[in-house]
PDB file of N, CA and C in Angstrom:
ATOM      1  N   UNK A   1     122.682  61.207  82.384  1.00  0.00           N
ATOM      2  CA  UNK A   1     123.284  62.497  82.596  1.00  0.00           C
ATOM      3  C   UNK A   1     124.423  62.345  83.595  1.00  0.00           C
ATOM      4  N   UNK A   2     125.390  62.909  83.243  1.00  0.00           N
ATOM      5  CA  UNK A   2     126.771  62.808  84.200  1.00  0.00           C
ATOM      6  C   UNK A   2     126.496  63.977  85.460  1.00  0.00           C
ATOM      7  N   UNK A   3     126.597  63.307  86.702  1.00  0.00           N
ATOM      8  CA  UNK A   3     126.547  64.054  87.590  1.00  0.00           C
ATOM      9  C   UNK A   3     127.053  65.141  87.877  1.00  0.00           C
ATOM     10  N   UNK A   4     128.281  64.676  87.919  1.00  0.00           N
ATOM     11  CA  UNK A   4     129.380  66.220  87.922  1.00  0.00           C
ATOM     12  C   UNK A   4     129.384  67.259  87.027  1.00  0.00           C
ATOM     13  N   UNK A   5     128.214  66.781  86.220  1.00  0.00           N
ATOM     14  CA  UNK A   5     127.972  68.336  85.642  1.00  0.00           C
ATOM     15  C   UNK A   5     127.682  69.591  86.166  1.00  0.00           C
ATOM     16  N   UNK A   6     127.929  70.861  85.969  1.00  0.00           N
ATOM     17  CA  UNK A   6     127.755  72.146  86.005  1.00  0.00           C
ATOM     18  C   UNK A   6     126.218  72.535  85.739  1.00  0.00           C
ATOM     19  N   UNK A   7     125.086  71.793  86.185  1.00  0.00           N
ATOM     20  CA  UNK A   7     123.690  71.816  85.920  1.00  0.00           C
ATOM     21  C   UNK A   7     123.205  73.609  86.013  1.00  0.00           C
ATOM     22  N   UNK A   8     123.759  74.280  86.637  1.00  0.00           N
ATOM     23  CA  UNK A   8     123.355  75.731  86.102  1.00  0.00           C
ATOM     24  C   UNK A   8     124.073  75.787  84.918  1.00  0.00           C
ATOM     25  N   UNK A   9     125.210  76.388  85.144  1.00  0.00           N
ATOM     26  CA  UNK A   9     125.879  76.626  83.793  1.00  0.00           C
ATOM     27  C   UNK A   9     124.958  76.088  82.266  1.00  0.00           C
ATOM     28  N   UNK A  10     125.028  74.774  82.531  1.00  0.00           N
ATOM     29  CA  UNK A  10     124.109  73.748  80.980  1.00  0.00           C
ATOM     30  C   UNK A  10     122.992  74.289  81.198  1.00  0.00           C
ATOM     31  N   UNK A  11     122.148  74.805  81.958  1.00  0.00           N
ATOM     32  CA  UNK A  11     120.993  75.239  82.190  1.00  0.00           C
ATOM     33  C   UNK A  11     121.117  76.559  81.528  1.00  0.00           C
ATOM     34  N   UNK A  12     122.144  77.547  81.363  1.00  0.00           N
ATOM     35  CA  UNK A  12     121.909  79.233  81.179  1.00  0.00           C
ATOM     36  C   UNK A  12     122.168  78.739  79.742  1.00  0.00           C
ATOM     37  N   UNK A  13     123.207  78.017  79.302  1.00  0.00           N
ATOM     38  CA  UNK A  13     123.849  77.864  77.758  1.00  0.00           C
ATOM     39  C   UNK A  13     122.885  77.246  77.012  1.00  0.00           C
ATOM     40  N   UNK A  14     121.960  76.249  77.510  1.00  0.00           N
ATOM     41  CA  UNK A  14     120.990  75.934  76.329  1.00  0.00           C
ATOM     42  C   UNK A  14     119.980  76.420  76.298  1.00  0.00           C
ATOM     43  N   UNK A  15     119.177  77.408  76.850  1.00  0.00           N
ATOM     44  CA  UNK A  15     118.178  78.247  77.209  1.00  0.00           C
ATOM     45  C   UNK A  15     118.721  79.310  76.294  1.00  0.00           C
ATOM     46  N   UNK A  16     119.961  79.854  76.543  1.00  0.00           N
ATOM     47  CA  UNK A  16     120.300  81.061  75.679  1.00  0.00           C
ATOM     48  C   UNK A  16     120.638  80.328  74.180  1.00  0.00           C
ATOM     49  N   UNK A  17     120.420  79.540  73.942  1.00  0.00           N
ATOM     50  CA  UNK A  17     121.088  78.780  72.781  1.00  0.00           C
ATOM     51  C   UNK A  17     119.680  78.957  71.912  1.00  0.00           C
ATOM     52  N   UNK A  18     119.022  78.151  72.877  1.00  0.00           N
ATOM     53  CA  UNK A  18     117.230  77.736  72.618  1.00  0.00           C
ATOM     54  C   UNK A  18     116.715  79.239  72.117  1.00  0.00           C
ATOM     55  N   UNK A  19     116.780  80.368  72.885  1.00  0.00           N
ATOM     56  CA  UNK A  19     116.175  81.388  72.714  1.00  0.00           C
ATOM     57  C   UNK A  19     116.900  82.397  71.301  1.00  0.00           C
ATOM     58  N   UNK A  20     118.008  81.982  71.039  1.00  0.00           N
ATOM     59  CA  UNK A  20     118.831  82.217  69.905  1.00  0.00           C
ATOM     60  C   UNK A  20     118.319  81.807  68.656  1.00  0.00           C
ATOM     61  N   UNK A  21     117.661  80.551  68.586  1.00  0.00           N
ATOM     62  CA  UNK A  21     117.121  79.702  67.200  1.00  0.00           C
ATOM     63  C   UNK A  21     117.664  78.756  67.004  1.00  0.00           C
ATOM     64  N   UNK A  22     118.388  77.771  68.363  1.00  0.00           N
ATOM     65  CA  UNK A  22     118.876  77.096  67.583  1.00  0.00           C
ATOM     66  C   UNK A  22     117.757  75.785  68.033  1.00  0.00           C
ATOM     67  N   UNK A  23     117.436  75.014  67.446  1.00  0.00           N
ATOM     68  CA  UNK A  23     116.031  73.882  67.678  1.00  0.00           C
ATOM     69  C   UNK A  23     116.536  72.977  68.835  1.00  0.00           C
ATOM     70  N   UNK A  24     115.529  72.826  69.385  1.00  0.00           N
ATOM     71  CA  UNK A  24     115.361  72.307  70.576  1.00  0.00           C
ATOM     72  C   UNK A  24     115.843  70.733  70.269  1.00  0.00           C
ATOM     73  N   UNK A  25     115.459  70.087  69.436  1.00  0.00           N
ATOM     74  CA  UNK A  25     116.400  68.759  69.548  1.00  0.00           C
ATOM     75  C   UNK A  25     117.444  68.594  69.287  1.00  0.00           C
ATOM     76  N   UNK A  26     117.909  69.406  68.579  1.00  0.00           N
ATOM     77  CA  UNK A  26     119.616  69.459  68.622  1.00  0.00           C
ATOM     78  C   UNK A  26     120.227  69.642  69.732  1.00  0.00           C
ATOM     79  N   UNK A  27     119.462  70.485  70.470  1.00  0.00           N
ATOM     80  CA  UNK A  27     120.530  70.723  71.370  1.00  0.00           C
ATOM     81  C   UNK A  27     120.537  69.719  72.407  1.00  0.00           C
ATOM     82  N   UNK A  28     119.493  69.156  72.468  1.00  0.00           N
ATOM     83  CA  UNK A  28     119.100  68.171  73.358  1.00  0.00           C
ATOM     84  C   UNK A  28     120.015  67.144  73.029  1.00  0.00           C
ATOM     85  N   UNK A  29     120.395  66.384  72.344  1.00  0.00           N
ATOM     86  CA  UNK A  29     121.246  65.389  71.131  1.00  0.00           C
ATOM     87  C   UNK A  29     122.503  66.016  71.703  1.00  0.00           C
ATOM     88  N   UNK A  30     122.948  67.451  71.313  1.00  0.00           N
ATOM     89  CA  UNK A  30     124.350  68.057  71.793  1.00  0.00           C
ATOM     90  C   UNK A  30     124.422  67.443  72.961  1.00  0.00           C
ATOM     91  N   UNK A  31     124.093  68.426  73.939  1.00  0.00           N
ATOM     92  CA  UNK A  31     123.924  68.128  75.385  1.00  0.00           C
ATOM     93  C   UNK A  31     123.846  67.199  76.725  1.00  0.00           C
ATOM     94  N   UNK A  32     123.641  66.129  75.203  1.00  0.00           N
ATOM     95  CA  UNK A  32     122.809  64.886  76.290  1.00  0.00           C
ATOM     96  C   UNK A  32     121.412  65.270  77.181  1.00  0.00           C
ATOM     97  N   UNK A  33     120.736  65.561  76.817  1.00  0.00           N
ATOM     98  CA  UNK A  33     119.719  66.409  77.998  1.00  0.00           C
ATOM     99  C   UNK A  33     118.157  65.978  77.206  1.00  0.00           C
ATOM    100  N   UNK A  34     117.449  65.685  77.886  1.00  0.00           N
ATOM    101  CA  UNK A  34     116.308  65.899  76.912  1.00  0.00           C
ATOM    102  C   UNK A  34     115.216  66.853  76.607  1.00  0.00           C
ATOM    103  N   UNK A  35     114.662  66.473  75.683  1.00  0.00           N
ATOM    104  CA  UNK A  35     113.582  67.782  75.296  1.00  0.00           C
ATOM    105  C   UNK A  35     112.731  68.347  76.363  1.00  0.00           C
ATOM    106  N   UNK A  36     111.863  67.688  76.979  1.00  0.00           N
ATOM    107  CA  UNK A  36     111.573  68.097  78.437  1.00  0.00           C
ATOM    108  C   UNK A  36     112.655  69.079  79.307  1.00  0.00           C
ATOM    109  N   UNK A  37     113.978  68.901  79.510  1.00  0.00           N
ATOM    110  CA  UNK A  37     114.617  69.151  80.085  1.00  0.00           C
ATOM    111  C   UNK A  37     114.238  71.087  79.821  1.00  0.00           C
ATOM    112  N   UNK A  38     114.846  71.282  78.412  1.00  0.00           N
ATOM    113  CA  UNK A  38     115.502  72.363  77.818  1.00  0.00           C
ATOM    114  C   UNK A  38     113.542  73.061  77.933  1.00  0.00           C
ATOM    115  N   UNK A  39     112.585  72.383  77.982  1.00  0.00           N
ATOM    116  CA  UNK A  39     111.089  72.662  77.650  1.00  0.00           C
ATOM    117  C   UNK A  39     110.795  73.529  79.172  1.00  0.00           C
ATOM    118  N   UNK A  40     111.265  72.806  80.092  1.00  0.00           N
ATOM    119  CA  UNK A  40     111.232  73.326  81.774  1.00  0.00           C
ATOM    120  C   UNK A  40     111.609  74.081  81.910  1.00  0.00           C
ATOM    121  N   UNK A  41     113.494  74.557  81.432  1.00  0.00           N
ATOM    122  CA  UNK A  41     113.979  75.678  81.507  1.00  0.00           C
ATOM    123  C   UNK A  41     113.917  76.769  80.661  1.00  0.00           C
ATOM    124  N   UNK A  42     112.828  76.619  79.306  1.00  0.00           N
ATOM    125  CA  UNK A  42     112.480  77.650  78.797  1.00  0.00           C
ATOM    126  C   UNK A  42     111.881  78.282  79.628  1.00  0.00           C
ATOM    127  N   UNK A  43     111.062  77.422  79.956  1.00  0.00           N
ATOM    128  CA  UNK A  43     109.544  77.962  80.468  1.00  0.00           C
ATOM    129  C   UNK A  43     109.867  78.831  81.923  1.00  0.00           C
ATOM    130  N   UNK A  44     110.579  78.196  82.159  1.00  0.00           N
ATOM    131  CA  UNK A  44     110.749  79.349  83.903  1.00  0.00           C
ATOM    132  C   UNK A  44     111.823  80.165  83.638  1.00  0.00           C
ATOM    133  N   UNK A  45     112.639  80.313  82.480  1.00  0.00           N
ATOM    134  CA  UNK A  45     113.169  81.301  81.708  1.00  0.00           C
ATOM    135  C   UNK A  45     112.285  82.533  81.427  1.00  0.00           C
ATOM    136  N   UNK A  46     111.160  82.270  80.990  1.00  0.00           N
ATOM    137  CA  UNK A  46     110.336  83.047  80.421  1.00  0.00           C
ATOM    138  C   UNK A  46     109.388  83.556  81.318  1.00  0.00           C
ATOM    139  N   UNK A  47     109.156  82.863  82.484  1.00  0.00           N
ATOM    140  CA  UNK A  47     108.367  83.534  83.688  1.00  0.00           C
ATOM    141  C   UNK A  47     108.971  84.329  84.228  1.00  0.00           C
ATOM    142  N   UNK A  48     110.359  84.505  84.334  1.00  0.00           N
ATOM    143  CA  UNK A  48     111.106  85.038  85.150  1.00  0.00           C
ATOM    144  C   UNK A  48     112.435  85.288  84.704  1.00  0.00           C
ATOM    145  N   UNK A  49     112.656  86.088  83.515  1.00  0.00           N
ATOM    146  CA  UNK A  49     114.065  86.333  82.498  1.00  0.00           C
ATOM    147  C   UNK A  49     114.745  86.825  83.604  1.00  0.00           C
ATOM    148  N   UNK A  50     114.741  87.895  84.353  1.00  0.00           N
ATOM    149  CA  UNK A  50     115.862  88.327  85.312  1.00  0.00           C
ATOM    150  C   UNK A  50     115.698  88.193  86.425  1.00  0.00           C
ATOM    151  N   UNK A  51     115.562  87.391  87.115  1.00  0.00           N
ATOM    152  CA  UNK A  51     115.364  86.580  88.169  1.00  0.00           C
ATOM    153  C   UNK A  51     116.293  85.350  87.872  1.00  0.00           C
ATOM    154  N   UNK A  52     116.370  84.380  89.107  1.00  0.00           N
ATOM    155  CA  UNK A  52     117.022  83.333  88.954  1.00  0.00           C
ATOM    156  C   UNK A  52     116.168  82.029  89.095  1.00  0.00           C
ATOM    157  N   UNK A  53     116.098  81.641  87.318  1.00  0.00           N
ATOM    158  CA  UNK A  53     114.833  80.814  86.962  1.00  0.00           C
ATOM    159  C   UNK A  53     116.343  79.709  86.892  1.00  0.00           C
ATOM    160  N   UNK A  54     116.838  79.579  87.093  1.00  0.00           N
ATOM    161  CA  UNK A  54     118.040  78.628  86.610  1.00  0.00           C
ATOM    162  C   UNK A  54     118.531  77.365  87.908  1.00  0.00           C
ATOM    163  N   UNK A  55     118.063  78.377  89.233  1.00  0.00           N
ATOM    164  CA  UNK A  55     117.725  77.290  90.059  1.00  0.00           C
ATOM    165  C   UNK A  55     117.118  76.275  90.144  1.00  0.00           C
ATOM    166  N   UNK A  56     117.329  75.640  91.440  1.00  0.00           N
ATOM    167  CA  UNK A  56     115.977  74.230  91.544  1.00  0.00           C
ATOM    168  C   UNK A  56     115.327  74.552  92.809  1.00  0.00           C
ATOM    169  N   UNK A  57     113.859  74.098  92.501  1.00  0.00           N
ATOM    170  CA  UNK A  57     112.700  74.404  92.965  1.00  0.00           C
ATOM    171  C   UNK A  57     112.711  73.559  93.934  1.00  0.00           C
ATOM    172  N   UNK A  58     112.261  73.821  95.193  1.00  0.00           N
ATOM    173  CA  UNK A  58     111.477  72.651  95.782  1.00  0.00           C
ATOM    174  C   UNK A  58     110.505  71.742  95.254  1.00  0.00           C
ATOM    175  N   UNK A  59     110.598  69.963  95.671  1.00  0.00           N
ATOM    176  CA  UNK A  59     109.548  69.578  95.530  1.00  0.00           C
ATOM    177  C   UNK A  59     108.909  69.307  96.557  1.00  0.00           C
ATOM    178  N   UNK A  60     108.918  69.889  97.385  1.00  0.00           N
ATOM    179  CA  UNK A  60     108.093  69.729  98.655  1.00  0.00           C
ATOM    180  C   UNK A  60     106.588  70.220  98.997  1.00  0.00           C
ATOM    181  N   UNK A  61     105.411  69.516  99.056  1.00  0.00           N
ATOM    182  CA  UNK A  61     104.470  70.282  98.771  1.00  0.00           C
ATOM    183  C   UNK A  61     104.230  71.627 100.075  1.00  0.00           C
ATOM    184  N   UNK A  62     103.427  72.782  99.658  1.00  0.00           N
ATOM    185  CA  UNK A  62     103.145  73.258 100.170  1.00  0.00           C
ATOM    186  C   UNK A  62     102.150  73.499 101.385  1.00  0.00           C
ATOM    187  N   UNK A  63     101.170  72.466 101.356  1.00  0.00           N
ATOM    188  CA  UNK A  63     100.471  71.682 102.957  1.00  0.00           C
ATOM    189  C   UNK A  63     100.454  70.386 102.052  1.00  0.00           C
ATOM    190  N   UNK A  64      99.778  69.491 103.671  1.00  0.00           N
ATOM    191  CA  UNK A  64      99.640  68.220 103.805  1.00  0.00           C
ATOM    192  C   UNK A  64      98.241  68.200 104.061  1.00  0.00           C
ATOM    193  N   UNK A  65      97.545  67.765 103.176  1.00  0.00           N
ATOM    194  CA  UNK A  65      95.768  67.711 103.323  1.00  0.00           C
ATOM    195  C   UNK A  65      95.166  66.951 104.805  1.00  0.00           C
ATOM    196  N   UNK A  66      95.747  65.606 104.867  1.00  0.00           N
ATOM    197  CA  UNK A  66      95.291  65.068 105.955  1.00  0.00           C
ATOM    198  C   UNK A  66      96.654  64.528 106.602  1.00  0.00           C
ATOM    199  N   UNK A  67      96.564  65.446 108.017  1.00  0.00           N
ATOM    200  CA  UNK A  67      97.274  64.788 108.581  1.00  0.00           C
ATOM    201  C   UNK A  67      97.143  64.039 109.785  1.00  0.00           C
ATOM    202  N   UNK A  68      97.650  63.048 110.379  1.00  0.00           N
ATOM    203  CA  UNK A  68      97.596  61.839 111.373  1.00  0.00           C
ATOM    204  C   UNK A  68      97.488  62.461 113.002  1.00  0.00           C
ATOM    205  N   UNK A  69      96.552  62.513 113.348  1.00  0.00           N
ATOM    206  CA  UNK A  69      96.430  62.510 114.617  1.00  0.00           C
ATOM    207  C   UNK A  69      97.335  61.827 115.442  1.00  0.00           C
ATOM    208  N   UNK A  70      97.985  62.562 116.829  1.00  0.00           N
ATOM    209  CA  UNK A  70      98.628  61.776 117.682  1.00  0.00           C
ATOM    210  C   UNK A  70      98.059  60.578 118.237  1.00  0.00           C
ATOM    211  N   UNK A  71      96.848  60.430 118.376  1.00  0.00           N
ATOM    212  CA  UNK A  71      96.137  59.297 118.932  1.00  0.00           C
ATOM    213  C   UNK A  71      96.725  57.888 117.685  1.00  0.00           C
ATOM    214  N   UNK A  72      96.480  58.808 116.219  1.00  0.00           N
ATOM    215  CA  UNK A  72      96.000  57.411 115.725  1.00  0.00           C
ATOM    216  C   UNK A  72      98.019  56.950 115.604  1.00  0.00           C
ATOM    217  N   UNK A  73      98.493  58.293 115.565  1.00  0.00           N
ATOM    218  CA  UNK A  73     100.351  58.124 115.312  1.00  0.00           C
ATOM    219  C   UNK A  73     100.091  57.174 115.992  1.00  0.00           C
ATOM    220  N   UNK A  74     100.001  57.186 117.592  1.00  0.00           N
ATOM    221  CA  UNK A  74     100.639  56.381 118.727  1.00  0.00           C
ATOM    222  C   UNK A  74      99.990  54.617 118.485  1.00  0.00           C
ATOM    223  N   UNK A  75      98.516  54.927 117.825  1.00  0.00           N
ATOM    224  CA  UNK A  75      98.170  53.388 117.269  1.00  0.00           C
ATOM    225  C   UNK A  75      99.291  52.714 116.460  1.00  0.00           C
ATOM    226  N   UNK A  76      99.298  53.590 115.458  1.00  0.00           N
ATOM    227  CA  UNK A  76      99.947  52.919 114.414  1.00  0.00           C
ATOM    228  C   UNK A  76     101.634  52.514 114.701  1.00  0.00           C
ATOM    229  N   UNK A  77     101.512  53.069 115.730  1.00  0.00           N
ATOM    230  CA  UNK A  77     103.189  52.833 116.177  1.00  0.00           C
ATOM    231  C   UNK A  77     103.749  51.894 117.545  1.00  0.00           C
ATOM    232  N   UNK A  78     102.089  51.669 118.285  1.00  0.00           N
ATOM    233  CA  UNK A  78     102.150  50.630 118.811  1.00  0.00           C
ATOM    234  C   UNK A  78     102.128  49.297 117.871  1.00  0.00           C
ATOM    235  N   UNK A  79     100.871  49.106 117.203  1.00  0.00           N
ATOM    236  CA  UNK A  79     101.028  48.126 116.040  1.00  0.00           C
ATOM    237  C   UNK A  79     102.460  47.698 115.864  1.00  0.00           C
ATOM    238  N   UNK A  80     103.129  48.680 115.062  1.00  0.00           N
ATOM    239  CA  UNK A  80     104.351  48.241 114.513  1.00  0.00           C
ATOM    240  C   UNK A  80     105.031  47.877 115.725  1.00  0.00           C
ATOM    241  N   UNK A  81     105.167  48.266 116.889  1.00  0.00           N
ATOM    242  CA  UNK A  81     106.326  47.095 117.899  1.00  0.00           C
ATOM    243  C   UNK A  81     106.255  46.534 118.287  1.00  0.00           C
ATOM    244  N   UNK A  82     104.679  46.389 118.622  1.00  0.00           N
ATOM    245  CA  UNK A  82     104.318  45.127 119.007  1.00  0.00           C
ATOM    246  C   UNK A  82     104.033  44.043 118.269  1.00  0.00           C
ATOM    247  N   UNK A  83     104.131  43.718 117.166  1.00  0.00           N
ATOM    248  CA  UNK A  83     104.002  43.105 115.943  1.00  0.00           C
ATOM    249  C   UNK A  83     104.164  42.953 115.072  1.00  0.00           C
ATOM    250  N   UNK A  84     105.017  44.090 114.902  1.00  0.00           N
ATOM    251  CA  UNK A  84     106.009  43.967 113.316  1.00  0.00           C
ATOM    252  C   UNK A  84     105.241  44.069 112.338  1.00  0.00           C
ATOM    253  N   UNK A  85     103.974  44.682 112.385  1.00  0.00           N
ATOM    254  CA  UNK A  85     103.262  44.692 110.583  1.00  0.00           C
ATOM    255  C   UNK A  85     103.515  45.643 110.018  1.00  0.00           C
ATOM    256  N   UNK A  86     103.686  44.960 108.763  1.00  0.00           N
ATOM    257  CA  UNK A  86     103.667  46.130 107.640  1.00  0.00           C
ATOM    258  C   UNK A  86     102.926  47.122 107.680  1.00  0.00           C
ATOM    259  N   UNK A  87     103.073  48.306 106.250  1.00  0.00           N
ATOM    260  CA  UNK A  87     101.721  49.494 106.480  1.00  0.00           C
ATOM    261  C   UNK A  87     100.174  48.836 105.889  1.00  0.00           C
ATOM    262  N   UNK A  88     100.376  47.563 104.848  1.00  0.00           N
ATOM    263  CA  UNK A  88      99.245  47.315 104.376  1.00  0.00           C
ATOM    264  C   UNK A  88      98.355  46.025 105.972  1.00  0.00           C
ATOM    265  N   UNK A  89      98.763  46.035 106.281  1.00  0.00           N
ATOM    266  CA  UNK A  89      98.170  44.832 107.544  1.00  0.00           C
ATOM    267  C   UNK A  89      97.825  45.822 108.506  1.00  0.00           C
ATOM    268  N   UNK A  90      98.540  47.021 108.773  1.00  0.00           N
ATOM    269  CA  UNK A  90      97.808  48.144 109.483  1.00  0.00           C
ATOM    270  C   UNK A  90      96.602  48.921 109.631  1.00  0.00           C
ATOM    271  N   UNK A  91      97.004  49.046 108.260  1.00  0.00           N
ATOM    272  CA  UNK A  91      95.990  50.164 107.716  1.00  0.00           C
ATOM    273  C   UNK A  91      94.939  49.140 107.460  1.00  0.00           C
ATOM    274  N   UNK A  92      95.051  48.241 107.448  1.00  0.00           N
ATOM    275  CA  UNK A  92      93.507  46.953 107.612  1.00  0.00           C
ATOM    276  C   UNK A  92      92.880  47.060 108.854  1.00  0.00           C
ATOM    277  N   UNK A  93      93.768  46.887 109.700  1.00  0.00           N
ATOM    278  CA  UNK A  93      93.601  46.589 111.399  1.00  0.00           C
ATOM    279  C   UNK A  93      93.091  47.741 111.639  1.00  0.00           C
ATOM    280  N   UNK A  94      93.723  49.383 111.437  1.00  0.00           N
ATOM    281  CA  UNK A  94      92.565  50.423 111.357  1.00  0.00           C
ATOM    282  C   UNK A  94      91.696  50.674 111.245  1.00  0.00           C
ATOM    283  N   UNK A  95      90.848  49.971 109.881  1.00  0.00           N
ATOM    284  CA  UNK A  95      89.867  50.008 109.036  1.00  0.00           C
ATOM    285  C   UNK A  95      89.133  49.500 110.289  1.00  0.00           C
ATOM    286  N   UNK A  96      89.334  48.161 110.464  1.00  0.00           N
ATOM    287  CA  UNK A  96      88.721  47.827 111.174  1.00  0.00           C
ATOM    288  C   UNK A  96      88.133  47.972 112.440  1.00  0.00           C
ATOM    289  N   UNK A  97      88.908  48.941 113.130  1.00  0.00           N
ATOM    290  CA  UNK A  97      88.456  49.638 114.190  1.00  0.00           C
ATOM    291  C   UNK A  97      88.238  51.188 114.367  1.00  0.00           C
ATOM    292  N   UNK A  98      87.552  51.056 112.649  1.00  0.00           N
ATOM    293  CA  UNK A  98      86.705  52.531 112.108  1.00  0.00           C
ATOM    294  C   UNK A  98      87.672  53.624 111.875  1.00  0.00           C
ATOM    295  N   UNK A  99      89.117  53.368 111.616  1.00  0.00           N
ATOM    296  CA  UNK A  99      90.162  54.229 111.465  1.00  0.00           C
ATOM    297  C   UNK A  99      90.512  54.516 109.745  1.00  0.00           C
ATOM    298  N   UNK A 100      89.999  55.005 109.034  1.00  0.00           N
ATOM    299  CA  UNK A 100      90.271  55.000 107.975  1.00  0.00           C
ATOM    300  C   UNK A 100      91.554  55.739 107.381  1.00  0.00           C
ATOM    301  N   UNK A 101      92.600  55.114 107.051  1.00  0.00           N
ATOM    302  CA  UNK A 101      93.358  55.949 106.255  1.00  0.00           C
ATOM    303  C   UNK A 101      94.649  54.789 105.484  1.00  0.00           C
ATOM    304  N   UNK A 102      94.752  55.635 104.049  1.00  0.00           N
ATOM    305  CA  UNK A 102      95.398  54.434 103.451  1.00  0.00           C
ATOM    306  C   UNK A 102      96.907  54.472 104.080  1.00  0.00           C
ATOM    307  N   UNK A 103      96.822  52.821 103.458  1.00  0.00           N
ATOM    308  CA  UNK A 103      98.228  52.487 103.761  1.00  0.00           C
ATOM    309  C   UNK A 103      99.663  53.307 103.165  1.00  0.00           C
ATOM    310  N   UNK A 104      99.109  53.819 102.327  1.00  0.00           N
ATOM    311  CA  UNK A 104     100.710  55.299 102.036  1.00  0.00           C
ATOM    312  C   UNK A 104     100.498  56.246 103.018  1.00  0.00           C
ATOM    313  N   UNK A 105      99.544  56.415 103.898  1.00  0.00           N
ATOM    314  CA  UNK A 105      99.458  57.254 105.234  1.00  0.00           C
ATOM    315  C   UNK A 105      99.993  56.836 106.164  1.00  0.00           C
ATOM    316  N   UNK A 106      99.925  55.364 106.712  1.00  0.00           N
ATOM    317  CA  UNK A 106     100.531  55.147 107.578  1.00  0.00           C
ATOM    318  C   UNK A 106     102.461  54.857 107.371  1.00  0.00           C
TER     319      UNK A 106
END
């Protein structure tokens, strides 16, 4: 997909295209865009016709289930200067001193 595209604009024109009759893989083929694409912006088309479904959403989640204690932050961040380890050699060295949390946590 070419960046400098007009991603609303292509967003209102094949949605109104889509909702017109014209089949979803064509336009996809037209467009360059794929079926998914035009499938997303039906769909929040249709949740929300006069509203502005044509935007982009956050993907940011809405909480963080577990989050890191300052104690264990300040572990895990001594570790790293004093020793340069990675997150998987960490999150071992944790384990081991009854700290459980995976290495995409630290």
């Amino acid at each position: 997909m070419n960046p400098n595209r007009n991603l609303v604009k292509l967003r209102k024109i094949v949605v109104k295209k889509a909702l017109n009759g014209s089949k979803v893989t064509q336009l996809a083929k037209a467009y360059m865009v794929s079926r998914k694409f035009i499938h997303k912006w039906m769909r929040r088309h249709n949740e929300n016709p006069a509203g502005e479904w044509y935007k982009e959403r956050s993907s940011r989640p809405k909480n963080i289930r577990r989050k890191v204690t300052e104690e264990n932050k300040s572990r895990i961040l001594a570790l790293r200067r004093a020793y340069g380890f990675n997150i998987i050699k960490i999150a071992y060295l944790l384990t081991l001193e009854g700290i459980n949390l995976s290495h995409t946590t630290v």
